[in-house]
C-alpha atoms as a PDB file:
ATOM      1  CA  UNK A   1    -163.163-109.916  39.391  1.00  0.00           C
ATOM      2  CA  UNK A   2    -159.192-109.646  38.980  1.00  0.00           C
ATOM      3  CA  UNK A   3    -157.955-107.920  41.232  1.00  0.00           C
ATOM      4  CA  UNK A   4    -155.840-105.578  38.303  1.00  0.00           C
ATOM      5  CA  UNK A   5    -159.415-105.416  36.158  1.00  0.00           C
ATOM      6  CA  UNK A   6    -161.642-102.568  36.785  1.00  0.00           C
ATOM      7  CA  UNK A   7    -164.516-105.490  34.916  1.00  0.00           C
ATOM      8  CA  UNK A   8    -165.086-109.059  35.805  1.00  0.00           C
ATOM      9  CA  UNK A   9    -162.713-111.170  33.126  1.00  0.00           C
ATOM     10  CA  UNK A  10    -164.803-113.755  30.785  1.00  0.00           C
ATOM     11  CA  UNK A  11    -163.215-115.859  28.305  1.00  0.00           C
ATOM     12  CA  UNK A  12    -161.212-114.891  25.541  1.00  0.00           C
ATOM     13  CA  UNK A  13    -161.929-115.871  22.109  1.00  0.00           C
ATOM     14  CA  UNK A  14    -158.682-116.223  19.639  1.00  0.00           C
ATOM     15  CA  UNK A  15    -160.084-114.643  16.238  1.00  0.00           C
ATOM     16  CA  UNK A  16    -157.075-114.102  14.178  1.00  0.00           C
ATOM     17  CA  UNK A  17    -154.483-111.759  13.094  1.00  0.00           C
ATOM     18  CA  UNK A  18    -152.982-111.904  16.507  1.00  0.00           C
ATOM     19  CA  UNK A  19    -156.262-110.994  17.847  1.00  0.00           C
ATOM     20  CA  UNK A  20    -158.501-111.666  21.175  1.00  0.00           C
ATOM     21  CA  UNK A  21    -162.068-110.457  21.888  1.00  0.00           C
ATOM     22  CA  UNK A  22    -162.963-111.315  25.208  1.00  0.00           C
ATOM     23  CA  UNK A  23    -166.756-111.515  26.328  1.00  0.00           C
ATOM     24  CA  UNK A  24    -169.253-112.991  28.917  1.00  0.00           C
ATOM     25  CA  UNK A  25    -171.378-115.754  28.250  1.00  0.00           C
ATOM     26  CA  UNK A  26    -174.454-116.831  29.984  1.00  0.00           C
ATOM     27  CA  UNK A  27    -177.351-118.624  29.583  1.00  0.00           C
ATOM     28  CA  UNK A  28    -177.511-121.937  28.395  1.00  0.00           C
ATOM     29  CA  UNK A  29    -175.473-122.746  25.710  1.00  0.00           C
ATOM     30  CA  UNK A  30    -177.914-124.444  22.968  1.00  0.00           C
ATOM     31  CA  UNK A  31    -180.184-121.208  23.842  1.00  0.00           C
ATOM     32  CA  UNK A  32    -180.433-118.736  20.760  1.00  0.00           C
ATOM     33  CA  UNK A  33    -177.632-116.631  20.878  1.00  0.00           C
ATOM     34  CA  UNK A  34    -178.112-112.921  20.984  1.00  0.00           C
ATOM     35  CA  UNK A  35    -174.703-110.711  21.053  1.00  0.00           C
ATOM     36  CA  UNK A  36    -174.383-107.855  23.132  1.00  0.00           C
ATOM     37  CA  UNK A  37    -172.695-104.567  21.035  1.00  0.00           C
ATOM     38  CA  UNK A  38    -171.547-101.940  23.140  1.00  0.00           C
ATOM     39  CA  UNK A  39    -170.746 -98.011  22.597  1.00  0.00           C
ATOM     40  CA  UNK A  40    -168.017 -96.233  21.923  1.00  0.00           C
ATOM     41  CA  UNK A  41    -166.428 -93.249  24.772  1.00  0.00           C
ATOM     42  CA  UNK A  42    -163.917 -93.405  27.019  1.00  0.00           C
ATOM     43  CA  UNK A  43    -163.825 -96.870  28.730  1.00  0.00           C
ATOM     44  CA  UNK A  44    -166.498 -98.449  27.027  1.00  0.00           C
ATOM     45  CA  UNK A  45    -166.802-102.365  27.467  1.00  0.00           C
ATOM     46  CA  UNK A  46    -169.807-104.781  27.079  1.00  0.00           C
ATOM     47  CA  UNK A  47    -170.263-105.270  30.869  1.00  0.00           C
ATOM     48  CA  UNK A  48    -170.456-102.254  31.840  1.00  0.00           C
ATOM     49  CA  UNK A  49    -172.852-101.300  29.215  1.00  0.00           C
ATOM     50  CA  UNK A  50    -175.154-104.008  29.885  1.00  0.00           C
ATOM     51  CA  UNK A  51    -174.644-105.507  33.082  1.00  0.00           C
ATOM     52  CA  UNK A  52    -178.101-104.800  33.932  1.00  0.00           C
ATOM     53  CA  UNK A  53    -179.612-106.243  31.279  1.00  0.00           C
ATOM     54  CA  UNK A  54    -177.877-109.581  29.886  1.00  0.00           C
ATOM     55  CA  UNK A  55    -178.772-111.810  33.033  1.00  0.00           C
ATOM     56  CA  UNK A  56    -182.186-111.098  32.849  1.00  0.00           C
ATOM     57  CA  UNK A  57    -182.155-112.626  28.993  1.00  0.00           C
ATOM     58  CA  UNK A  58    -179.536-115.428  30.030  1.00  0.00           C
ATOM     59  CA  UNK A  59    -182.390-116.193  32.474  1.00  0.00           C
ATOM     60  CA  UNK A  60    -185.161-116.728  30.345  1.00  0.00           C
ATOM     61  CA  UNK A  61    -183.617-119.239  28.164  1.00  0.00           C
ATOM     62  CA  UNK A  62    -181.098-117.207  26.160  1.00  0.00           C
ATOM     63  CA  UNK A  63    -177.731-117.345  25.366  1.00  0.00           C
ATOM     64  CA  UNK A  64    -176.189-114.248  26.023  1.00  0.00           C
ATOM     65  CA  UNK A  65    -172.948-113.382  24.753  1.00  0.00           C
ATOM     66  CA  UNK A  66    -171.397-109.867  25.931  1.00  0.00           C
ATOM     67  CA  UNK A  67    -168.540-108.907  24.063  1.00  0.00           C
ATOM     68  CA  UNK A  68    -165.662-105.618  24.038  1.00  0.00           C
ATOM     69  CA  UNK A  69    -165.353-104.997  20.517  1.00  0.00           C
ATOM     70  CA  UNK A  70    -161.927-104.780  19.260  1.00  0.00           C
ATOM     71  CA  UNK A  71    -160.151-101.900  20.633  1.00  0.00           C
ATOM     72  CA  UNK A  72    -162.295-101.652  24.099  1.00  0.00           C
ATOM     73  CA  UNK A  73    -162.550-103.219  27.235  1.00  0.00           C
ATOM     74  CA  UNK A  74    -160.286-106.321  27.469  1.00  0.00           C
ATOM     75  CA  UNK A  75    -160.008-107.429  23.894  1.00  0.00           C
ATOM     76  CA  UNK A  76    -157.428-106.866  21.559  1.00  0.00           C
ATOM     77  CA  UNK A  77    -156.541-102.987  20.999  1.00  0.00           C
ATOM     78  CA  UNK A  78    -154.834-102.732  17.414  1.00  0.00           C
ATOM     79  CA  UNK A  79    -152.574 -99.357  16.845  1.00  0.00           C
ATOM     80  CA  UNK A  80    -154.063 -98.133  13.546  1.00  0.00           C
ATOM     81  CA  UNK A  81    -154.735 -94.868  12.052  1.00  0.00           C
ATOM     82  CA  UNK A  82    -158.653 -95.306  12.697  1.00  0.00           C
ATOM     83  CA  UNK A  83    -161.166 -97.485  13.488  1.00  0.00           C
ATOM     84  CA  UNK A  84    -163.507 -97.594  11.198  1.00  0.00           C
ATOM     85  CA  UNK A  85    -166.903 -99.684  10.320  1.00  0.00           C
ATOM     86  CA  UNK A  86    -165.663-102.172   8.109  1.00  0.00           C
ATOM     87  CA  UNK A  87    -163.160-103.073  11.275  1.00  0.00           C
ATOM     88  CA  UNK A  88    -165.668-103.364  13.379  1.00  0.00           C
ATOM     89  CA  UNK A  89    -167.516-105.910  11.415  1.00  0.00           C
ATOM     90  CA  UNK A  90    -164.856-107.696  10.935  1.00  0.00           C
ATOM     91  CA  UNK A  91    -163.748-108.517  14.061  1.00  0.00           C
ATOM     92  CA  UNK A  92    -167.457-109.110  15.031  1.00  0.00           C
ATOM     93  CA  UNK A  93    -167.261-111.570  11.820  1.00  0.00           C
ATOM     94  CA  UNK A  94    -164.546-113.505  12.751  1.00  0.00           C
ATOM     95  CA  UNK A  95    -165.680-113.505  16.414  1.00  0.00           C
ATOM     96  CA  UNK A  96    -169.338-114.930  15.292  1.00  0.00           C
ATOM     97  CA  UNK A  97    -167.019-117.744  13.372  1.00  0.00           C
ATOM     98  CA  UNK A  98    -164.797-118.633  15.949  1.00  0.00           C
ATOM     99  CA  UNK A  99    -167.614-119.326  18.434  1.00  0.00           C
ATOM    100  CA  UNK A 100    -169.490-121.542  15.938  1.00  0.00           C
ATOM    101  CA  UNK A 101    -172.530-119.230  16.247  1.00  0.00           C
ATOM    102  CA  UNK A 102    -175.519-119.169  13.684  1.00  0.00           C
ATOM    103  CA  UNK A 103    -178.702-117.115  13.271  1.00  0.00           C
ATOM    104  CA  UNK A 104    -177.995-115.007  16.030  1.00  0.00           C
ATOM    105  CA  UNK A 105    -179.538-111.785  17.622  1.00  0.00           C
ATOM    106  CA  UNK A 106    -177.743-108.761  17.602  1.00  0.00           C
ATOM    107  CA  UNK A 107    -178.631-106.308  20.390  1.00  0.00           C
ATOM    108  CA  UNK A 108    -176.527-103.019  19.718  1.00  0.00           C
ATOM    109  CA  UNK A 109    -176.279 -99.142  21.107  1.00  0.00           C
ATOM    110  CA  UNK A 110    -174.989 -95.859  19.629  1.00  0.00           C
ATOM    111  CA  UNK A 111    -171.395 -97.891  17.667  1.00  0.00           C
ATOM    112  CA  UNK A 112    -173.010-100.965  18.374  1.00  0.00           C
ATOM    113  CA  UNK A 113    -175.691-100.159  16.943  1.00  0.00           C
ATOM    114  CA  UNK A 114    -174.264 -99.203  13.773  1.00  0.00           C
ATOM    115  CA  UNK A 115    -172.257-102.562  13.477  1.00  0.00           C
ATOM    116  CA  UNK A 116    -175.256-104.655  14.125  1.00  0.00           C
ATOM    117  CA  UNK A 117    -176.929-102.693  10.892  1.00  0.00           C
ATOM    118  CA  UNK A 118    -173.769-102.994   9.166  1.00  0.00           C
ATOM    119  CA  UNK A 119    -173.144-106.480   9.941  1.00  0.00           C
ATOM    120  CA  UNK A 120    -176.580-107.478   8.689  1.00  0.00           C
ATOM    121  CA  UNK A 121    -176.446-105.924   5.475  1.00  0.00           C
ATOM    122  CA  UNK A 122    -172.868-107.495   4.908  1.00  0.00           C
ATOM    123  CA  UNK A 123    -174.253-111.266   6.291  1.00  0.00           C
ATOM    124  CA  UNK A 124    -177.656-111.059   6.247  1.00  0.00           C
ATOM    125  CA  UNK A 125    -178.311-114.906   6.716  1.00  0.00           C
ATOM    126  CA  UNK A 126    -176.630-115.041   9.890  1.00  0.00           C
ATOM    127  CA  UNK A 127    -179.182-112.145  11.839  1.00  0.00           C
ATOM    128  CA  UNK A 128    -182.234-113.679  12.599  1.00  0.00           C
ATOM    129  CA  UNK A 129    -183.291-109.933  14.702  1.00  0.00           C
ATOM    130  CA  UNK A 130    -181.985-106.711  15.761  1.00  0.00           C
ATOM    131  CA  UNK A 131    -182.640-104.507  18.524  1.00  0.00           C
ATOM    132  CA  UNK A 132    -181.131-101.269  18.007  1.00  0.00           C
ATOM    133  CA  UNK A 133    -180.669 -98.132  20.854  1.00  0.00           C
ATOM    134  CA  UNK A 134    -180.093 -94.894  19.334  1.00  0.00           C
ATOM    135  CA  UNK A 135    -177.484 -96.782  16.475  1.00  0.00           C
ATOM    136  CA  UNK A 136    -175.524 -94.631  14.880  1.00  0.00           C
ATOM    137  CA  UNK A 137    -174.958 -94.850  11.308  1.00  0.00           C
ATOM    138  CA  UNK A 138    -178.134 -93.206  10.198  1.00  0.00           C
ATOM    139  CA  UNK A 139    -176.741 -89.697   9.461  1.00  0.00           C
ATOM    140  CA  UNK A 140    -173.798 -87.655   8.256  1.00  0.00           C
ATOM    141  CA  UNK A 141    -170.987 -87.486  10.531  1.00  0.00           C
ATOM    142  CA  UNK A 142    -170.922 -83.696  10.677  1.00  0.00           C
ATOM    143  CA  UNK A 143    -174.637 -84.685  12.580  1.00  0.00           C
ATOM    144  CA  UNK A 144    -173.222 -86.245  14.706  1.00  0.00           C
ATOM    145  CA  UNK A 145    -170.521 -84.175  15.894  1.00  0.00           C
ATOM    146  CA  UNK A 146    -172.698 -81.339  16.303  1.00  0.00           C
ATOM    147  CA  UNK A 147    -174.464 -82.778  19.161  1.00  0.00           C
ATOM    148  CA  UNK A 148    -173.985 -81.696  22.604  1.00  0.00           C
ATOM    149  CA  UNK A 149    -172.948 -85.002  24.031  1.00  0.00           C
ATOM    150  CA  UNK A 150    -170.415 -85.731  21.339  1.00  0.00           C
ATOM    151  CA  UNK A 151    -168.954 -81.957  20.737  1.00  0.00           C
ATOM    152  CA  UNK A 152    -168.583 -82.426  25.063  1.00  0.00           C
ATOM    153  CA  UNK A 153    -166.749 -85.459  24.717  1.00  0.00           C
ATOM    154  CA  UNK A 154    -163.909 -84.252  22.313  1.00  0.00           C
ATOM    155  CA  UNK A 155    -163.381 -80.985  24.217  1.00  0.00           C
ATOM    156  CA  UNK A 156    -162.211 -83.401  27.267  1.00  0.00           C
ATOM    157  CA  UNK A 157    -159.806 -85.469  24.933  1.00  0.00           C
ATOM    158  CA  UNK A 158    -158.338 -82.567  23.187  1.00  0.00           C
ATOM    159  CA  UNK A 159    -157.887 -81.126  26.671  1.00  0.00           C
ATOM    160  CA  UNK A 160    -156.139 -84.075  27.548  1.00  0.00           C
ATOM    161  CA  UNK A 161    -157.702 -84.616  30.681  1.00  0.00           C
ATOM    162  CA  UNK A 162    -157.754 -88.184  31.872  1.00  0.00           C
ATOM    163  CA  UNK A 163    -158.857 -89.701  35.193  1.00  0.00           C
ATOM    164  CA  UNK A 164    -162.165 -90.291  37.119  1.00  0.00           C
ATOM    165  CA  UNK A 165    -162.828 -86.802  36.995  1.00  0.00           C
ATOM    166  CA  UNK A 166    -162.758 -86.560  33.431  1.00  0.00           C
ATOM    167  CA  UNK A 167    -164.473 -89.793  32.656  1.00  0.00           C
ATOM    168  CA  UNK A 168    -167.361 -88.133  34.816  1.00  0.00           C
ATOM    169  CA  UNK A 169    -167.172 -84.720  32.628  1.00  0.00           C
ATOM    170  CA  UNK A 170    -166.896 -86.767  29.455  1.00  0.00           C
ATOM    171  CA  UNK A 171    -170.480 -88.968  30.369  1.00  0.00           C
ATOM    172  CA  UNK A 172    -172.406 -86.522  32.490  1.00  0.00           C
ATOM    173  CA  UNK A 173    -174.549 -85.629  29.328  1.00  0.00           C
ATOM    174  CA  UNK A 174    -175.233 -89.360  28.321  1.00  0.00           C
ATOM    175  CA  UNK A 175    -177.867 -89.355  31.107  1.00  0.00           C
ATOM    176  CA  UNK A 176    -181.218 -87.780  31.498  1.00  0.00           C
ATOM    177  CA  UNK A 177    -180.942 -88.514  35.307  1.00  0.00           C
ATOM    178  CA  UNK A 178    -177.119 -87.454  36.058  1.00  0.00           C
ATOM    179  CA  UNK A 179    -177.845 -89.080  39.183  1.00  0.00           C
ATOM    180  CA  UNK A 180    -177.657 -92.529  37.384  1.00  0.00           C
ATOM    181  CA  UNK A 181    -173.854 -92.138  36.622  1.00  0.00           C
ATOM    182  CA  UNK A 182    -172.775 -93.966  39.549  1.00  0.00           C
ATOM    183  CA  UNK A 183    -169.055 -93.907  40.905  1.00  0.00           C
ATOM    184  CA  UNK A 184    -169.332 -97.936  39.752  1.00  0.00           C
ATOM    185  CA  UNK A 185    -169.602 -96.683  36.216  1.00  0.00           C
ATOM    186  CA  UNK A 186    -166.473 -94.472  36.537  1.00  0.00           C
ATOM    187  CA  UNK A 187    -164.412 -96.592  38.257  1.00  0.00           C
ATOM    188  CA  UNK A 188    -165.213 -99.440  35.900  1.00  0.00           C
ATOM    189  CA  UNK A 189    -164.699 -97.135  32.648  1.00  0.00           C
ATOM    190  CA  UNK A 190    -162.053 -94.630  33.869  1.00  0.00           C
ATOM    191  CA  UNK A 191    -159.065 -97.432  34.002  1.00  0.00           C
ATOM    192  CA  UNK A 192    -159.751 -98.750  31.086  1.00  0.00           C
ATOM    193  CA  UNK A 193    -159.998 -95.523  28.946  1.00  0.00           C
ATOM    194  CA  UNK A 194    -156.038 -95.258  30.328  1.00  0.00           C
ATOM    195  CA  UNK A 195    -155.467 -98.238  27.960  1.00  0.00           C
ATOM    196  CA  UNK A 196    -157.130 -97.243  24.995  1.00  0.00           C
ATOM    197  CA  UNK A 197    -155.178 -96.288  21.634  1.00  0.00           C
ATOM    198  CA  UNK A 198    -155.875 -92.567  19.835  1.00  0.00           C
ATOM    199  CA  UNK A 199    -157.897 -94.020  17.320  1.00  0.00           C
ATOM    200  CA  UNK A 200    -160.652 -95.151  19.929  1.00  0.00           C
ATOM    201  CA  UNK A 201    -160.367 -91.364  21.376  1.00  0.00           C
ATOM    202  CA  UNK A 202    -160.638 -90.280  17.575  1.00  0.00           C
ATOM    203  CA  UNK A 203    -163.646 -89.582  15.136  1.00  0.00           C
ATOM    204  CA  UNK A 204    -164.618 -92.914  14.411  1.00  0.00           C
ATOM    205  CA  UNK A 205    -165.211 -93.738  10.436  1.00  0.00           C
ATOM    206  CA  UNK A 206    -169.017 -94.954  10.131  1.00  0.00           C
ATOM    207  CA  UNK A 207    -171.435 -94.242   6.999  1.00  0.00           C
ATOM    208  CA  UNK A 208    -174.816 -92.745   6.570  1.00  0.00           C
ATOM    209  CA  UNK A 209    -176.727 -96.045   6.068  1.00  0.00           C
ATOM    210  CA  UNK A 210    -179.863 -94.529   5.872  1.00  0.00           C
ATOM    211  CA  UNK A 211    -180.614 -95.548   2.615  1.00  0.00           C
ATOM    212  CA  UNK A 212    -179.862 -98.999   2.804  1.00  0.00           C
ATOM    213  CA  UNK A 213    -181.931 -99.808   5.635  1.00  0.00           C
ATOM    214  CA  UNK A 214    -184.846-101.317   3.210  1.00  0.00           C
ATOM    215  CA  UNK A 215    -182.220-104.529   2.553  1.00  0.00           C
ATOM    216  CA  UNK A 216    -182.986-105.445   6.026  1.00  0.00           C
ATOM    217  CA  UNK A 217    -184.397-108.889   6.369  1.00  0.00           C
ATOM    218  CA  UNK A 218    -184.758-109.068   9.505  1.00  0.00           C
ATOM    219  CA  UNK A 219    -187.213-108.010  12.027  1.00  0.00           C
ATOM    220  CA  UNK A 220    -185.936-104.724  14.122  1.00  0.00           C
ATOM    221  CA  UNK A 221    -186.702-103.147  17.616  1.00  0.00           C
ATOM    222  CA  UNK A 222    -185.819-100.192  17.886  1.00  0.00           C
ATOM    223  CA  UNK A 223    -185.086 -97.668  21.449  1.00  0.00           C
ATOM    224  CA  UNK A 224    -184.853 -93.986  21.516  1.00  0.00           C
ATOM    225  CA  UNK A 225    -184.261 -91.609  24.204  1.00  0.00           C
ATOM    226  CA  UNK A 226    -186.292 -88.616  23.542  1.00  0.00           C
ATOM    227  CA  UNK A 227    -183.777 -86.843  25.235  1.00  0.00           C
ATOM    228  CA  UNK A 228    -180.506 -88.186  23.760  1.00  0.00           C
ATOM    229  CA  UNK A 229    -177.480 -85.667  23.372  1.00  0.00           C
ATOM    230  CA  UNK A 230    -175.414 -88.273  20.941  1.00  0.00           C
ATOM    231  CA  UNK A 231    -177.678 -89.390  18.221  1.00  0.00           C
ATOM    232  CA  UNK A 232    -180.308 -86.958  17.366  1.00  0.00           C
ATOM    233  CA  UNK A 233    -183.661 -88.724  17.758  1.00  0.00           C
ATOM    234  CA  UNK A 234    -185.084 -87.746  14.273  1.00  0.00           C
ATOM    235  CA  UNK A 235    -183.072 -91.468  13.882  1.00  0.00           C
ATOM    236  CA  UNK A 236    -185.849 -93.302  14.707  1.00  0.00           C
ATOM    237  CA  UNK A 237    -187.897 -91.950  12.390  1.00  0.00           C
ATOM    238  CA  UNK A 238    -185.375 -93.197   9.541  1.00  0.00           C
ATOM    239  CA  UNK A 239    -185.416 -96.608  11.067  1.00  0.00           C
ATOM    240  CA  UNK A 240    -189.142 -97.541  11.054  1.00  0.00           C
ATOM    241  CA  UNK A 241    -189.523 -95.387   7.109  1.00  0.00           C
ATOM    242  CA  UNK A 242    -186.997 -97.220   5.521  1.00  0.00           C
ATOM    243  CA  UNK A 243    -186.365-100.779   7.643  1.00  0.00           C
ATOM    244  CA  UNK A 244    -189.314-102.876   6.497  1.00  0.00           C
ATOM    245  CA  UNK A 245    -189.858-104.967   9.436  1.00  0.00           C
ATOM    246  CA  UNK A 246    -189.045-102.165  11.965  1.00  0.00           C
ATOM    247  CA  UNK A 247    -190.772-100.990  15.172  1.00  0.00           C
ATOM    248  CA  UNK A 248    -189.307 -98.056  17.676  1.00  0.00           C
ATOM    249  CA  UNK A 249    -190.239 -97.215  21.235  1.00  0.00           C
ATOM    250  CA  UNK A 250    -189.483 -93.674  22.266  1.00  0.00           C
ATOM    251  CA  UNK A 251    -188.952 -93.155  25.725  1.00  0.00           C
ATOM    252  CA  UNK A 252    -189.259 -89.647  27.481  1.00  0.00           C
ATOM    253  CA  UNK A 253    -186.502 -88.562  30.448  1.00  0.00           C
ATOM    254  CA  UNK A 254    -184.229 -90.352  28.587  1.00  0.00           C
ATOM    255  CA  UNK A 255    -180.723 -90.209  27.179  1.00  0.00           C
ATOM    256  CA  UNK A 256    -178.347 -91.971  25.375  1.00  0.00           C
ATOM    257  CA  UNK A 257    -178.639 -95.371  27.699  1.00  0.00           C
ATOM    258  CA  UNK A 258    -181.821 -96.664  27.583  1.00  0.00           C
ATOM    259  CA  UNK A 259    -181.326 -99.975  28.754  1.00  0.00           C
ATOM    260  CA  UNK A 260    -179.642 -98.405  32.057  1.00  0.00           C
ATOM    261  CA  UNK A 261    -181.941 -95.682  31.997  1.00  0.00           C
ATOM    262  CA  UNK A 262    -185.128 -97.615  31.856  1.00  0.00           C
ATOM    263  CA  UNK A 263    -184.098-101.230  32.313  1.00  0.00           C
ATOM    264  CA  UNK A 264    -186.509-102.980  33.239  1.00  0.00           C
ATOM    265  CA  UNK A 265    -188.493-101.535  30.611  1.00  0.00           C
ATOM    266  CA  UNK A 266    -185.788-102.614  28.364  1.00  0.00           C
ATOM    267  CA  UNK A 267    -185.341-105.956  29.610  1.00  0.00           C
ATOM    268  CA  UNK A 268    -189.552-106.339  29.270  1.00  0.00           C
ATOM    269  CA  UNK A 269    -189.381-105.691  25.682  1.00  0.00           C
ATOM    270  CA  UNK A 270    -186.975-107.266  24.427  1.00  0.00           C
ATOM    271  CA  UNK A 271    -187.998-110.568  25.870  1.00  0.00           C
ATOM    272  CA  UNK A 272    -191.531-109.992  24.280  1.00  0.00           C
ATOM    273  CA  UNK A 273    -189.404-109.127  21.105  1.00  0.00           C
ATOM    274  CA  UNK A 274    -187.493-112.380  20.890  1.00  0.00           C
ATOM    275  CA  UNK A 275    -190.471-114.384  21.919  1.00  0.00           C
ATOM    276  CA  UNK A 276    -193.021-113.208  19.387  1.00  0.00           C
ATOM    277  CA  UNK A 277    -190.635-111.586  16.955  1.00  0.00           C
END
């Protein structure tokens, strides 16, 4: 880890427009590539999201690539008026092509989530699966900002608090366990929210995609906490009545993290999900 990084540094991918993404990759390289899509929040950044879970797939045979999306972690942080899907996607689009990749997995939660749905109904010959955990982009925004988890979150940025101690206030309802927000995860997340621009503090621009979920393709698997304060669960319900090839595990005493939550759990299935599809 570098010693003025709060995350261990990966590579850096150059994907145009003045742009870097950086991300970790593991597992062998001629393994199928699946492509880690974190959150949004204060701090956010593929490793810290899922350092608990991509070595485990790595291990078994995969190719694991963990990426910050543009405007988190260490990539590229562009000073615009908003970030919205279609920016998203498009940096994950010119990320996929720069890395050469083809038919890959995406494996997304809450934002990431909702740019692994849109990315597959923009290129939907390039996603061989998804697996989804509580992805937003399957209501109205107004849903979404009614939640507890969310509402909590913007009261601490309009506040302008900043720090470890508001990093803690701004997460402590993404757990079920608030025991499982470690001082790691702050003191990974907390520096890095420091370098973030307004528009990843801001209400990010995502659509209700609800009704274009039956153009999926692809298989799905799906991950909902029962007791998630971000993205209502009646979103899993959507998934599996309008995604054809769509299955959902609900899991009790649990938040907005599943695969930190209930990893090995998480780890279990997906492996059984990209083995047998």
């Amino acid at each position: 880890m570098s010693s003025t990084s709060p995350i261990p540094v990966g590579h850096f991918a150059d994907i145009g427009q003045g742009q870097q993404i950086h991300y970790h990759d593991a597992g062998p390289a001629a393994g199928e590539a699946v492509v880690f899509l974190h959150g949004a929040g204060g701090g956010a950044s593929g490793y810290s999201n899922f350092k608990g879970n991509y070595p485990c797939l790595a291990e078994a045979g995969y190719r694991t690539i963990v990426m910050d999306m543009l405007g988190f972690g260490l990539s590229s942080k562009p000073d615009i008026p908003m970030y919205d899907l279609d920016f998203f996607v498009d940096g994950l689009k010119r990320f996929i092509d720069t890395l050469g990749l083809s038919r890959v997995t995406l494996l997304g939660n809450s934002l990431g989530g909702a740019v692994a749905l849109g990315y597959a109904l923009a290129h939907p010959q390039e996603v061989s699966r998804l697996i989804l955990m509580a992805p937003g982009g399957v209501e109205d925004l107004d849903t979404y900002l009614a939640m507890p988890g969310i509402a909590n979150m913007f009261a601490v940025y309009r506040a302008g608090k900043s720090g470890p101690d508001a990093m803690r206030e701004v997460m402590r309802l993404q757990l079920f366990d608030p025991a499982l927000l470690t001082d790691d995860i702050i003191q990974e997340r907390a520096p890095l929210a420091a370098l973030q621009t307004q528009a990843a503090r801001s209400v990010m621009k995502v659509p209700n995609m609800t009704e274009r979920l039956a153009e999926l393709r692809c298989p799905v698997m799906g991950f909902w906490g029962v007791n998630d304060q971000f993205n209502p669960v009646g979103g899993a319900m959507k998934l599996v009545q309008h995604a054809p090839q769509a299955r959902i595990l609900l899991v009790n005493r649990c938040g907005h993290w599943v695969q930190v939550e209930h990893r090995e759990l998480f780890n279990r299935t997906c492996l059984d999900f990209l083995r047998n599809g």
